[in-house]
Protein backbone atom coordinates (compact mmCIF):
# COMPACT_ATOMS: atom_id res chain seq x y z
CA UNK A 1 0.00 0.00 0.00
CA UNK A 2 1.02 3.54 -0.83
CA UNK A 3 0.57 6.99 0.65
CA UNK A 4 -2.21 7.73 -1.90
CA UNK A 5 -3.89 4.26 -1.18
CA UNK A 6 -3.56 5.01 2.88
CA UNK A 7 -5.30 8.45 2.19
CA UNK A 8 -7.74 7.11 -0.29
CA UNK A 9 -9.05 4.53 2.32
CA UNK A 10 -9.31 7.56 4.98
CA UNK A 11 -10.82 9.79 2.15
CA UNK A 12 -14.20 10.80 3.58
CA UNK A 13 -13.36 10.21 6.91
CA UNK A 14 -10.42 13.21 6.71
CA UNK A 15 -12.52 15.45 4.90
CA UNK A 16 -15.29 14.99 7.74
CA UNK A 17 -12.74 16.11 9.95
CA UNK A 18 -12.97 19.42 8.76
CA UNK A 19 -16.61 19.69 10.83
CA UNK A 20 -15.79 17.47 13.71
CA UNK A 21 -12.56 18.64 14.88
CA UNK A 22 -10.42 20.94 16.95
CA UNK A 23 -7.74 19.77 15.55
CA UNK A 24 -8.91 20.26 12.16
CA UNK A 25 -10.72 23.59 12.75
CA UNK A 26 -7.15 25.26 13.96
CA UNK A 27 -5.25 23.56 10.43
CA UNK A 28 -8.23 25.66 8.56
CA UNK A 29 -8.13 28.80 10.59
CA UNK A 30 -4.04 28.99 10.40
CA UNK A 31 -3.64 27.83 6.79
CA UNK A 32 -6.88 30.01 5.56
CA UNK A 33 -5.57 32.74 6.75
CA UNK A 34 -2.05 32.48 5.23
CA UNK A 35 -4.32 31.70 2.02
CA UNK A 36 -6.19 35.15 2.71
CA UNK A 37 -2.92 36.76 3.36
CA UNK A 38 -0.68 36.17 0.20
CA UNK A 39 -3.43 35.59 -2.41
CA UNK A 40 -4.49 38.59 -4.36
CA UNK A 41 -7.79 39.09 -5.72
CA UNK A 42 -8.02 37.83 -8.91
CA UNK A 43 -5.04 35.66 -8.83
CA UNK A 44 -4.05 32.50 -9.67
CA UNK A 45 -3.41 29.12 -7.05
CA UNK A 46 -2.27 25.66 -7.62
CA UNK A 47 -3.19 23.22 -4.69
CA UNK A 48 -0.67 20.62 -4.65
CA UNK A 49 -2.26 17.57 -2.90
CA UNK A 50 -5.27 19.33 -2.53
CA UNK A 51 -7.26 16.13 -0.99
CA UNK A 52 -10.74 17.00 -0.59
CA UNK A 53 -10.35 20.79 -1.80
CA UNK A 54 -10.92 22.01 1.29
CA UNK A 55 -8.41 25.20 0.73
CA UNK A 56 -8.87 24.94 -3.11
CA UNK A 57 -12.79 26.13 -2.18
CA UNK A 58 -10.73 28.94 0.73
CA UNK A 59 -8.97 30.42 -2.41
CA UNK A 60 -11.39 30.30 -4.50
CA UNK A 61 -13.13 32.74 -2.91
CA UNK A 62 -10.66 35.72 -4.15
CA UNK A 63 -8.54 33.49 -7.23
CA UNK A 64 -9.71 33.92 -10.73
CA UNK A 65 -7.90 31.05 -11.55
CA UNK A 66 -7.70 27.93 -8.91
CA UNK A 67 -6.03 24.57 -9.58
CA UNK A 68 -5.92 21.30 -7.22
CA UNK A 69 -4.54 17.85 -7.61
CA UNK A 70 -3.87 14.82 -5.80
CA UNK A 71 -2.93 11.51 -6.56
CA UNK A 72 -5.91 10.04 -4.42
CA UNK A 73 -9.21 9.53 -6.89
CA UNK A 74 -11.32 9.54 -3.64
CA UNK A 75 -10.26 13.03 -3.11
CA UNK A 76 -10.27 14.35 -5.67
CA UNK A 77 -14.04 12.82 -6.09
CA UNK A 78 -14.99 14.20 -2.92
CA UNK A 79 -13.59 17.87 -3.98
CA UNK A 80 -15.77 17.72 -7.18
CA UNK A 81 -18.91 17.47 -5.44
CA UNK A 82 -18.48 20.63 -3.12
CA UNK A 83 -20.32 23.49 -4.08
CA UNK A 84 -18.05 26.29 -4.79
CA UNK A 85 -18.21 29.23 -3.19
CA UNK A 86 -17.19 31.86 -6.05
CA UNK A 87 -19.03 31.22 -9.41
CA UNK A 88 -16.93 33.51 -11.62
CA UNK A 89 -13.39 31.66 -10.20
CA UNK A 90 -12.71 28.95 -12.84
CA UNK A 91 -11.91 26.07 -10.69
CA UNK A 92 -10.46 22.29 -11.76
CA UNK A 93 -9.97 19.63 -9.49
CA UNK A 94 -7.47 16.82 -11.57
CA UNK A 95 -5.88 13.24 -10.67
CA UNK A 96 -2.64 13.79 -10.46
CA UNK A 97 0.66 12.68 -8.94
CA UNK A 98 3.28 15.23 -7.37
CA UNK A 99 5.89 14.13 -10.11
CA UNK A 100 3.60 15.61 -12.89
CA UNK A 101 3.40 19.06 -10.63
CA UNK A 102 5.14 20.69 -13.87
CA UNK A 103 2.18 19.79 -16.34
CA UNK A 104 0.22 22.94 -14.78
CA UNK A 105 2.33 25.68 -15.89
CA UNK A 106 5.43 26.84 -14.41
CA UNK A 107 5.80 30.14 -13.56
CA UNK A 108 1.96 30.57 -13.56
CA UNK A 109 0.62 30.80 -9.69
CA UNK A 110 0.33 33.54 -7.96
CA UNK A 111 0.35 31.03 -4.60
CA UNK A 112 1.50 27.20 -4.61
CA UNK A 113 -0.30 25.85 -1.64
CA UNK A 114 1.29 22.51 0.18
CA UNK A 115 -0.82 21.07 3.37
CA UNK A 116 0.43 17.92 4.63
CA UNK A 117 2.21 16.62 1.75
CA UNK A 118 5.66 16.60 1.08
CA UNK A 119 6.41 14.52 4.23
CA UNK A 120 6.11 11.95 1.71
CA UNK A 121 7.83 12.35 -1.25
CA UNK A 122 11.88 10.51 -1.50
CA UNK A 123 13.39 14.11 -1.95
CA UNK A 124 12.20 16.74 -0.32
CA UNK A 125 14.66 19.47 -1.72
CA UNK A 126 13.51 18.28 -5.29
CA UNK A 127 10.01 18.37 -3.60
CA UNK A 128 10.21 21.93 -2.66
CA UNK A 129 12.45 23.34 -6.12
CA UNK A 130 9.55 22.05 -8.22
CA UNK A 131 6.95 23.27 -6.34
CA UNK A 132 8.76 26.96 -6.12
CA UNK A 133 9.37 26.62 -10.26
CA UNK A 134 5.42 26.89 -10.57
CA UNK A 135 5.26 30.21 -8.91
CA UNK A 136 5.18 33.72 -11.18
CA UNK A 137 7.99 36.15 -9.94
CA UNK A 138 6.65 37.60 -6.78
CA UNK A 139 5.03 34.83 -6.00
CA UNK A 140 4.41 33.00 -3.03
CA UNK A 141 4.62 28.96 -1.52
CA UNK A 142 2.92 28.16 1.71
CA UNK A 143 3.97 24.64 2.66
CA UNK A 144 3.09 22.94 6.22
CA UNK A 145 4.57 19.87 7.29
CA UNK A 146 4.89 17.81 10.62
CA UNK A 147 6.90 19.52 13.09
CA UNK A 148 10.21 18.13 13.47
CA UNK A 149 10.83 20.54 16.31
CA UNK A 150 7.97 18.91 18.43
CA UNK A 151 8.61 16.66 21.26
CA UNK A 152 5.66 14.48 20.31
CA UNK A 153 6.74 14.16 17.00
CA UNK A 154 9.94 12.54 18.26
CA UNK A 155 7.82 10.15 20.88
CA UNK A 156 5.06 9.67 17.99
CA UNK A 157 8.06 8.36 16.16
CA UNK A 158 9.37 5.87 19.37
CA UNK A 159 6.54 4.53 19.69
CA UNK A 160 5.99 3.53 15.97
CA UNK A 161 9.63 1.73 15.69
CA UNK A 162 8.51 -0.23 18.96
CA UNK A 163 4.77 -1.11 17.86
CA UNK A 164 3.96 -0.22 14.43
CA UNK A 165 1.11 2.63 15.63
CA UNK A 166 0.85 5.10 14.36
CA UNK A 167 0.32 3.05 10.86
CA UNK A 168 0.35 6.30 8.76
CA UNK A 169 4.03 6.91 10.06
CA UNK A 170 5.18 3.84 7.80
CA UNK A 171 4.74 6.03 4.83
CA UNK A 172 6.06 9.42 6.50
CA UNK A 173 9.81 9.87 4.70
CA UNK A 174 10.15 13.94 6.23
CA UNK A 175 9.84 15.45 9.73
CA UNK A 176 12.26 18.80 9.12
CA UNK A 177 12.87 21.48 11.35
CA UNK A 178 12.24 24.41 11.29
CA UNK A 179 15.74 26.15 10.90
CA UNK A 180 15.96 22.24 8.22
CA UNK A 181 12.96 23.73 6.51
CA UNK A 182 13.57 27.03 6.06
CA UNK A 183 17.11 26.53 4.69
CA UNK A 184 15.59 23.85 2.19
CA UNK A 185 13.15 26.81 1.17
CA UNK A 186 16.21 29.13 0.51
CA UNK A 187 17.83 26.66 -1.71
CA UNK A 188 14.97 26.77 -3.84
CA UNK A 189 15.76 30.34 -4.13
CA UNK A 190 12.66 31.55 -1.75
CA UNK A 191 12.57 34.48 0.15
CA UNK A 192 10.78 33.55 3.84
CA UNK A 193 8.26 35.63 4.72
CA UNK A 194 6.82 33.64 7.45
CA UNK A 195 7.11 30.44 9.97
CA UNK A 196 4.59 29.55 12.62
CA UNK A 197 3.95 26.02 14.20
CA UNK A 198 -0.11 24.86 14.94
CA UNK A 199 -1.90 21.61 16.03
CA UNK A 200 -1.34 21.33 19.71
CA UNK A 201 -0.13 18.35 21.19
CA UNK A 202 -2.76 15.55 23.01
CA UNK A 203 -2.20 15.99 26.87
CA UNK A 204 0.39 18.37 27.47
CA UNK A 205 -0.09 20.98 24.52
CA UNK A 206 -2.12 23.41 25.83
CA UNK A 207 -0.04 23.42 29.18
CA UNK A 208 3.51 23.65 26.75
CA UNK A 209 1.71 26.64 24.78
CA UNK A 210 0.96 28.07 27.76
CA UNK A 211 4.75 28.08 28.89
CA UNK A 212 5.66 29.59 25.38
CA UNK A 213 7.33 26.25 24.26
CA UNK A 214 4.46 25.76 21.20
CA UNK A 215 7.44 24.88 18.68
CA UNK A 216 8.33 22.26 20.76
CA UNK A 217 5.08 20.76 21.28
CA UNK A 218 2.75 21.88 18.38
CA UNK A 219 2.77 19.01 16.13
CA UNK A 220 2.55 20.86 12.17
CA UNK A 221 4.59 23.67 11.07
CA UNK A 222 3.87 25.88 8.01
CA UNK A 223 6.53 28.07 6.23
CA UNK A 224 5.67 30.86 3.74
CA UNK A 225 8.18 32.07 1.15
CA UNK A 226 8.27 34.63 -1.64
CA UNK A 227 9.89 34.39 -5.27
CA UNK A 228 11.54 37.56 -5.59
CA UNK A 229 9.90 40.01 -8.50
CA UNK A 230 7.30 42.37 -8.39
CA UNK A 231 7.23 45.53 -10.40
CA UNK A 232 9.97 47.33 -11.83
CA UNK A 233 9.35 51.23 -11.49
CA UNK A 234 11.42 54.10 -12.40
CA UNK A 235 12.04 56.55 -9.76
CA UNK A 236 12.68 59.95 -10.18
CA UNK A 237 13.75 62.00 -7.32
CA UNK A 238 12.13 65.33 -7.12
CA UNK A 239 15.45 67.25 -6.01
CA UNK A 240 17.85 65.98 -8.68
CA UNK A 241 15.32 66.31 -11.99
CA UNK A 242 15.54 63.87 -14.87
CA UNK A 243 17.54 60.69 -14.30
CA UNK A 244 16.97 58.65 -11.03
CA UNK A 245 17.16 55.19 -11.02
CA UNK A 246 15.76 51.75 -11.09
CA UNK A 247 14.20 49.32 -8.50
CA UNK A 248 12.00 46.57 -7.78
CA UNK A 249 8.97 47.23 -5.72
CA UNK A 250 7.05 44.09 -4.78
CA UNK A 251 3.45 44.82 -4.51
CA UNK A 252 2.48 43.09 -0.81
CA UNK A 253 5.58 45.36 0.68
CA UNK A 254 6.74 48.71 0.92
CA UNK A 255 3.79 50.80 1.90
CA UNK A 256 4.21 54.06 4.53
CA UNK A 257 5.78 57.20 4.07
CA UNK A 258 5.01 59.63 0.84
CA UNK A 259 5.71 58.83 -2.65
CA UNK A 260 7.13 61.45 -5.22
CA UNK A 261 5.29 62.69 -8.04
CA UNK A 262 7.44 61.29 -10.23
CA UNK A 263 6.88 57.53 -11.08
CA UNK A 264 6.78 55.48 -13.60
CA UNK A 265 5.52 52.12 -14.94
CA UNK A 266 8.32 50.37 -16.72
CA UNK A 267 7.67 46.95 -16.61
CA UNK A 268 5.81 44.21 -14.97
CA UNK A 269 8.27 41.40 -14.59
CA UNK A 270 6.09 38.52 -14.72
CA UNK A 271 2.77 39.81 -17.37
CA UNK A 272 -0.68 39.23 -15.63
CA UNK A 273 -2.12 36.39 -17.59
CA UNK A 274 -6.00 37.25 -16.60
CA UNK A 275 -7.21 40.24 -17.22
CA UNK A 276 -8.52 40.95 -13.21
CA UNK A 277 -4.75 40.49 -12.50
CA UNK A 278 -4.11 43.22 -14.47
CA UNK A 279 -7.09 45.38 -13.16
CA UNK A 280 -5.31 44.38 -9.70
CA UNK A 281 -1.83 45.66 -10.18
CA UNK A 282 -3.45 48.96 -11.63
CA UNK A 283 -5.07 49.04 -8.25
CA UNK A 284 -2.12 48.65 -6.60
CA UNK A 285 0.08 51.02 -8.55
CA UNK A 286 -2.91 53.64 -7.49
CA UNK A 287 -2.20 53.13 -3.86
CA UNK A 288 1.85 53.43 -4.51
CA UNK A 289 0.99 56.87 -6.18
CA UNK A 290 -0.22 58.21 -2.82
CA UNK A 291 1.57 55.95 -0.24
CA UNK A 292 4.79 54.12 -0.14
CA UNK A 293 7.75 52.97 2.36
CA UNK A 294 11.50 54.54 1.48
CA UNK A 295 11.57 54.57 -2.26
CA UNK A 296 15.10 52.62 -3.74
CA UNK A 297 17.64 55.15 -5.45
C-alpha cells in the first residue's frame, strides 16, 4: 500500500474532519488565513495535494484562476462534489501525482499551496524546487509539514519503531525542522516571509503553549516564502530632476511614508495572464501613487 492508497481509504473520513474537529478547525483557521494573506484578488493558485479541496474552495473565494490535484481519486471525487463558493473563479480539481506538478504551468501561480504533503515524497529538496518553479515572480509557496521541532513528534516516532502505531508513520519519509525547513526553502531560491507552528499536542499541549514552548510541542509547522519580482518602477527624485534610477517594488511590501510625483511604470516582470490580474496591479500602482515605504535610489 502507498501513501495515496492510505489516504484514499481515509478519504471521507479526513474530509469529515474538517466539521468534527479541533484539531482540524485550527489547520483551517491557520492555513486560511495564510491563504487570505498572500493571495491577491483575482489571482491564480495551484493546490498541490489538494485532498478533498478544502483550501482549493478557501482560495477560490478571491482566485480567478484555482487549480488542485492529488494523486488520491477519492479526493479528488470528494472535492468535485463541493459546491463552490465563487461562481466567476474557474476552478479544476485533476488526478494527479506530485511528479507531474510541472504539467500545470510553471511560472503561472500567484500562490503554490502545500498542506500535509511533502512529508512523503523521497526528496524533499527536489520536492520543494519544483513546487517553487510553478510560482510567477513575486510569488508565493505556503507549505506545512509535521513539526520536526515537536517533542511528540519525536515520541510519535518511538513509539511507531517499537509497535507499528501510528500506521500512517510507515509512509512518513520527512519530519524537518524548522531552521531544516527554512534553509531547504532558501535553496529553492525563496525568500521567507513567514514560519509559525499549529496543532497542539494531546495531553500536554495546551499546558507547553501556555509556557511559550508551542514549537516544541505543536505538532505541524507551516513556512511561507516569496519568489523575488514584483514591479519594476522608475524613480525619479524630485530634487535631482531627470535621471533617477531603477528598482524593484514588490506589490504586498513597501507601503508608509510619501511617494514622489514622479513615477513610472516600466515593466511588470512577470505579465498578468488574466485580465482581473491586471485590473489588480493597476489598483495597486494607485495606492503606490499616494503611499509608499522609502523609495530605492
Amino acid at each position: 500500500m502507498s501513501a495515496i492508497d492510505w489516504h484514499s481509504n481515509i478519504a471521507e473520513s479526513f474530509d469529515s474532519g474538517y466539521q468534527r474537529s479541533a484539531r482540524f478547525a485550527e489547520r483551517l483557521r491557520v492555513l486560511g488565513a495564510l491563504i487570505e494573506q498572500h493571495l491577491p484578488d483575482g489571482g491564480t493558485f495551484l493546490d498541490a495535494g489538494c485532498g478533498s479541496g478544502v483550501f482549493s474552495l478557501i482560495a477560490a473565494r478571491r482566485a480567478a484562476h484555482v487549480t488542485g490535484f492529488d494523486g488520491s481519486a477519492d479526493m479528488i471525487a470528494l472535492a468535485r462534489a463541493k459546491p463552490l463558493p465563487n461562481v466567476q473563479a474557474q476552478v479544476s480539481f485533476e488526478v494527479a501525482e506530485l511528479g507531474e506538478i510541472a504539467k500545470f504551468g510553471p511560472g503561472e501561480y500567484d500562490v503554490v499551496f502545500s498542506s500535509s504533503v511533502l512529508e512523503y515524497v523521497e526528496d524533499l529538496r527536489n520536492g520543494l524546487n519544483a513546487h517553487a518553479a510553478m510560482l510567477r515572480s513575486g510569488g508565493v509557496l505556503i507549505v506545512s509539514m509535521p513539526n520536526g521541532d515537536s517533542l511528540y513528534r519525536l515520541a510519535e516516532r518511538t513509539v511507531f519503531e517499537a509497535i507499528g502505531r501510528p500506521r500512517y508513520l510507515r509512509y512518513v519519509r520527512h519530519m524537518p525542522r524548522a531552521d531544516e525547513l527554512a534553509q531547504l526553502v532558501r535553496r529553492a531560491g525563496l525568500q521567507q516571509l513567514s514560519t509559525a507552528t499549529f496543532g497542539a499536542a494531546p495531553l500536554l499541549g495546551p499546558a507547553m503553549r501556555a509556557l511559550g514552548m508551542a514549537r516544541k510541542s505543536d505538532t505541524l509547522t507551516v513556512i511561507a516564502a516569496r519568489r523575488g519580482g514584483g514591479l519594476r518602477l522608475k524613480y525619479e527624485p524630485p530634487s535631482q530632476g531627470p535621471g533617477g534610477g531603477w528598482c524593484h517594488i514588490n506589490l504586498h511590501e513597501r507601503y508608509g511614508g510619501t511617494l514622489p510625483k514622479k513615477l513610472e511604470f516600466s515593466q511588470i516582470s512577470a505579465r498578468p495572464r488574466h485580465p482581473a490580474q491586471d485590473a489588480r496591479i493597476l489598483e495597486a500602482y494607485k495606492k503606490f501613487e499616494a503611499t509608499m515605504k522609502a523609495p530605492c535610489t
